[in-house]
Protein backbone atom coordinates (compact mmCIF):
# COMPACT_ATOMS: atom_id res chain seq x y z
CA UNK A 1 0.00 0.00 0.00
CA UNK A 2 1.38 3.57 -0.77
CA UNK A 3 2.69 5.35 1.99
CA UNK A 4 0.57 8.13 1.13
CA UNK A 5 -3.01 6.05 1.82
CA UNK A 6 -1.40 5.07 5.04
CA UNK A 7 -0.39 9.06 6.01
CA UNK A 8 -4.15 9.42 4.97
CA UNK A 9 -5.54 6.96 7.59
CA UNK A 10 -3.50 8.26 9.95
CA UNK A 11 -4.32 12.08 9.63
CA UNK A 12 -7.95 10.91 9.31
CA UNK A 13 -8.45 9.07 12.46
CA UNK A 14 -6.73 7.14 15.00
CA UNK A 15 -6.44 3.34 13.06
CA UNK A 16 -4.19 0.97 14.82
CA UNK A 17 -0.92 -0.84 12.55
CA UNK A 18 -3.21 -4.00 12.96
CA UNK A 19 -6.33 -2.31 11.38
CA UNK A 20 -4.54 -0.58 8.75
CA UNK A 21 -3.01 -3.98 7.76
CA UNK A 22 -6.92 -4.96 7.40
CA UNK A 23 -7.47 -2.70 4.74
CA UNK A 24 -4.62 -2.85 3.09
CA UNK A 25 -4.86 -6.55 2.65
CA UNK A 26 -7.93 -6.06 0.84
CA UNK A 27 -6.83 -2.89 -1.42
CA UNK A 28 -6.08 -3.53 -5.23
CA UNK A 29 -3.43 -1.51 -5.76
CA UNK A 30 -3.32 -0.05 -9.49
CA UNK A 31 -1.85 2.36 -12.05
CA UNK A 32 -4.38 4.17 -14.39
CA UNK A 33 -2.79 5.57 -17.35
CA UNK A 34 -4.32 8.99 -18.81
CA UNK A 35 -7.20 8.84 -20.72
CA UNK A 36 -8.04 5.49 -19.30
CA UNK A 37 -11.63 4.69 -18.51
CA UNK A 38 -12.06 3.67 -14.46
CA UNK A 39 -15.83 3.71 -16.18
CA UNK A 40 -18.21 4.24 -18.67
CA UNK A 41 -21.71 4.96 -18.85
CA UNK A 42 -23.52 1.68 -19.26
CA UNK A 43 -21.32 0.16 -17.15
CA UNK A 44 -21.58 -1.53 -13.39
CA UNK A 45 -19.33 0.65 -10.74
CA UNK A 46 -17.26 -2.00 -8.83
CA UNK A 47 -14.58 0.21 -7.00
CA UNK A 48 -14.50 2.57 -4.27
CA UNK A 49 -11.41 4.35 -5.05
CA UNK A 50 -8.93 6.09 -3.54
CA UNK A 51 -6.81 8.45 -5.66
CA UNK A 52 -2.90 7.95 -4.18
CA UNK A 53 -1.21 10.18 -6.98
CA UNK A 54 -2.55 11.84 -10.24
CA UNK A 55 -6.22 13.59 -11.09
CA UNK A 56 -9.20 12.03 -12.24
CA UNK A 57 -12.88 13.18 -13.32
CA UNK A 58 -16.31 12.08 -13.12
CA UNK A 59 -18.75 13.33 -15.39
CA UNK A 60 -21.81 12.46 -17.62
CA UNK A 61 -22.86 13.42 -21.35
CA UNK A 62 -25.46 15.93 -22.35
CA UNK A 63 -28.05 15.03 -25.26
CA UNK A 64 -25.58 16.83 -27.78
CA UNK A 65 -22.39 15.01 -26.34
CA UNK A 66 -20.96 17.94 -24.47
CA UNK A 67 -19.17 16.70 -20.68
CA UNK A 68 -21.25 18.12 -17.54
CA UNK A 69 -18.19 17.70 -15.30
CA UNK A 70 -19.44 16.41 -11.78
CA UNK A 71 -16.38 16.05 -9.96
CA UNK A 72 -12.10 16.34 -10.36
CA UNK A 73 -10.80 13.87 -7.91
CA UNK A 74 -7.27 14.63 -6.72
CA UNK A 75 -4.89 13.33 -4.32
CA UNK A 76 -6.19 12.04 -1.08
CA UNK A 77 -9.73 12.25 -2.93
CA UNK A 78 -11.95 8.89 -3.37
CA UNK A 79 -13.87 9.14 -6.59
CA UNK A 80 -16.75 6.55 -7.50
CA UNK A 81 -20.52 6.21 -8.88
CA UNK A 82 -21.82 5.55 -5.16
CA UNK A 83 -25.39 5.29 -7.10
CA UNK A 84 -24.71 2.48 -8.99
CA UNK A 85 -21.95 0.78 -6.88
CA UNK A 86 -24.87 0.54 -4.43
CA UNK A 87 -27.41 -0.70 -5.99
CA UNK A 88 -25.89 -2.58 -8.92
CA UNK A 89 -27.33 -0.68 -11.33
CA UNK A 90 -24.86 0.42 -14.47
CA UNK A 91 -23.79 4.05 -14.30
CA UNK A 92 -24.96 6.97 -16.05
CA UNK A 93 -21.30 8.27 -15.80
CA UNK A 94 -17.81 8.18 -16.91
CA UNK A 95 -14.74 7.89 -14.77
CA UNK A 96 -11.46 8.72 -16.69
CA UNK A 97 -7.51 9.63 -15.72
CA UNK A 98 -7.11 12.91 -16.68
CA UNK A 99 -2.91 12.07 -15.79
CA UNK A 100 -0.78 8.70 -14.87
CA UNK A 101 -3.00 8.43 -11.58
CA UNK A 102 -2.52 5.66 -8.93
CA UNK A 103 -5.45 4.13 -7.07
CA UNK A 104 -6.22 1.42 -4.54
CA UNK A 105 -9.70 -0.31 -4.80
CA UNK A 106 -11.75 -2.35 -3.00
CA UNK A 107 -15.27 -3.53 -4.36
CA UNK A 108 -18.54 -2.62 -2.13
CA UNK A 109 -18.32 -5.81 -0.41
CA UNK A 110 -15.22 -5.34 1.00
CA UNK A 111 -15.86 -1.91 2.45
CA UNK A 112 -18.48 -3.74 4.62
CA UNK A 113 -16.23 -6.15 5.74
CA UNK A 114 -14.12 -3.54 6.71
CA UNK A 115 -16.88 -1.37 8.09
CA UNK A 116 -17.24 -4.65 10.76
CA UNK A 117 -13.95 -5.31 11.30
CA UNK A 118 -12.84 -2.10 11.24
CA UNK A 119 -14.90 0.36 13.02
CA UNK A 120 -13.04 3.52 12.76
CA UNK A 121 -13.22 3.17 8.86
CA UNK A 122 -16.74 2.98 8.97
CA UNK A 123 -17.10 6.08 11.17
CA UNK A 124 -14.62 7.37 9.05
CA UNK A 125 -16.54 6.77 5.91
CA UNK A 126 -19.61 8.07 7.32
CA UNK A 127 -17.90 11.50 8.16
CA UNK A 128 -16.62 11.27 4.47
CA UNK A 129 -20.29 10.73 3.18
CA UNK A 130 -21.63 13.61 5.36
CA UNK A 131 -18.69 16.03 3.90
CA UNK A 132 -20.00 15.02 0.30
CA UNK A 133 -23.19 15.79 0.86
CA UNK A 134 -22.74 18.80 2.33
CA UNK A 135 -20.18 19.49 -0.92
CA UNK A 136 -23.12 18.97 -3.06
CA UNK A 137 -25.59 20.33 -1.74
CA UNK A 138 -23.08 23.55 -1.32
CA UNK A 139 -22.03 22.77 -5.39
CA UNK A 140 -26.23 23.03 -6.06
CA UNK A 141 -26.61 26.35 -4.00
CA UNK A 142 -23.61 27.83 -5.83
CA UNK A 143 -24.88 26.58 -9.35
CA UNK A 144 -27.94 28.00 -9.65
CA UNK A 145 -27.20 31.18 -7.40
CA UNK A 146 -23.49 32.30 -7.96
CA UNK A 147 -22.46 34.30 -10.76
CA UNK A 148 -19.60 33.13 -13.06
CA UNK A 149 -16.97 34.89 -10.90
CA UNK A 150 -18.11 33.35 -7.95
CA UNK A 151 -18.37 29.81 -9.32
CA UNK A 152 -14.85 30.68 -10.28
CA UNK A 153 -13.78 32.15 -6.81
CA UNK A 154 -15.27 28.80 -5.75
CA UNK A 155 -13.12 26.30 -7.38
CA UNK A 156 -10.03 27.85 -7.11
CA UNK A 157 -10.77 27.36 -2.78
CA UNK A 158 -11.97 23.89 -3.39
CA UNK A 159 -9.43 22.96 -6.07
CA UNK A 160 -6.01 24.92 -5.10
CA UNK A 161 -3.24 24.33 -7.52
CA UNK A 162 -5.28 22.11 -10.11
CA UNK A 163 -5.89 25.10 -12.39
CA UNK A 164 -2.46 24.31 -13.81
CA UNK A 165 -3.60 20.57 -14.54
CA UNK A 166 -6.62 20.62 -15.66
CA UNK A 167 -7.62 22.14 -19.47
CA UNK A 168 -9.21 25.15 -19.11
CA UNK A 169 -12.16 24.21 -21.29
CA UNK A 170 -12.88 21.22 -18.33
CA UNK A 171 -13.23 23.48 -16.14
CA UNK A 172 -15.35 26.03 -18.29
CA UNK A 173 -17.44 22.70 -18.12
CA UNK A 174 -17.58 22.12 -14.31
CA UNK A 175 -17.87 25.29 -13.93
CA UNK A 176 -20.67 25.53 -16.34
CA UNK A 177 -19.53 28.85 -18.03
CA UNK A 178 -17.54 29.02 -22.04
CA UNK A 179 -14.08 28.80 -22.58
CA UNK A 180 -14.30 32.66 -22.76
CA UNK A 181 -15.92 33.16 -19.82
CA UNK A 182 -13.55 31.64 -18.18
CA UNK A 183 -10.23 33.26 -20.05
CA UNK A 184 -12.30 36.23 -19.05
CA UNK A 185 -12.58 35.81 -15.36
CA UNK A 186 -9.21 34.01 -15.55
CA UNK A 187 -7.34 37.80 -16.83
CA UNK A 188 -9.28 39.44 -13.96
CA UNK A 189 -7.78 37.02 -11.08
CA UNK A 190 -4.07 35.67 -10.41
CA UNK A 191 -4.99 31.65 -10.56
């Protein structure tokens, strides 16, 4: 298991060497190159995952093709469907690398295990959850009542240092604003 995924337990709660040996017996441990699918739409979700190194998005496809970005996933980020590796249901989304990224896995059934034989994961996952939904709810708020600058303002405090990373016109997509919107606010504000 990286070293960074055990830092991340340990800054995250108080896990004991025997319980972080737990879950990293049952981690997959893998290297996604860029511009390799994690998942497509149509497809089952099977992975949690936990982003060690590298950047990775989730997002789904309007009617005329163009990306609705959801979510950049970053190191010490976990990035999954949660709707359809819960119910089994294939996914509406895409998961992709957006550089070499490095991940550790574990299918749905083997976060419950860990959930009962490790209890501070679960509590930690649940404090995870809560943080996401807050995130989204937060992301809805600031969607349909921010103005461009302010979406803007908001990702560069959410997302500190991935403006560099990322192609501008993928965030002009999360963001939901043009390219020129974007080079706009972008001349107006040191990134």
């Amino acid at each position: 298991m990286p070293d960074t995924f055990r830092r991340y337990l340990r800054e995250k709660g108080s896990f004991t060497d025997a319980q972080v040996d737990v879950i990293e017996s049952l981690a997959r441990a893998r290297m996604v190159k860029r511009k390799q699918f994690i998942l497509r739409a149509g497809e089952v979700c099977h992975y949690h995952t936990f982003i060690s190194n590298g950047c990775m998005k989730l997002y789904r496809l309007g009617e005329t093709g163009e990306e609705h970005i959801i979510k950049f996933a970053i190191e010490d980020w976990w990035i999954s469907d949660r709707q359809s590796l819960l119910s089994g249901e294939p996914s509406d989304s895409y998961i992709v690398a957006l550089e070499d990224t490095d991940v550790l896995q574990w299918t749905n059934a083997e976060f419950e295990r860990l959930f009962k034989e490790v209890p501070e994961f679960d509590a930690l996952f649940k404090r995870l959850i809560s943080k996401a939904l807050d995130a989204s709810q937060d992301r809805v708020f600031g969607n349909i009542s921010y103005t461009a600058e302010e979406k803007y303002r908001a990702f560069l405090e959410k997302y500190p240092g991935l403006m560099g990373r990322v192609p501008l016109h993928m965030i002009a997509a999360y963001l939901g604003v043009t390219r020129e919107t974007l080079t706009r606010l972008r001349g107006r504000r040191p990134a």
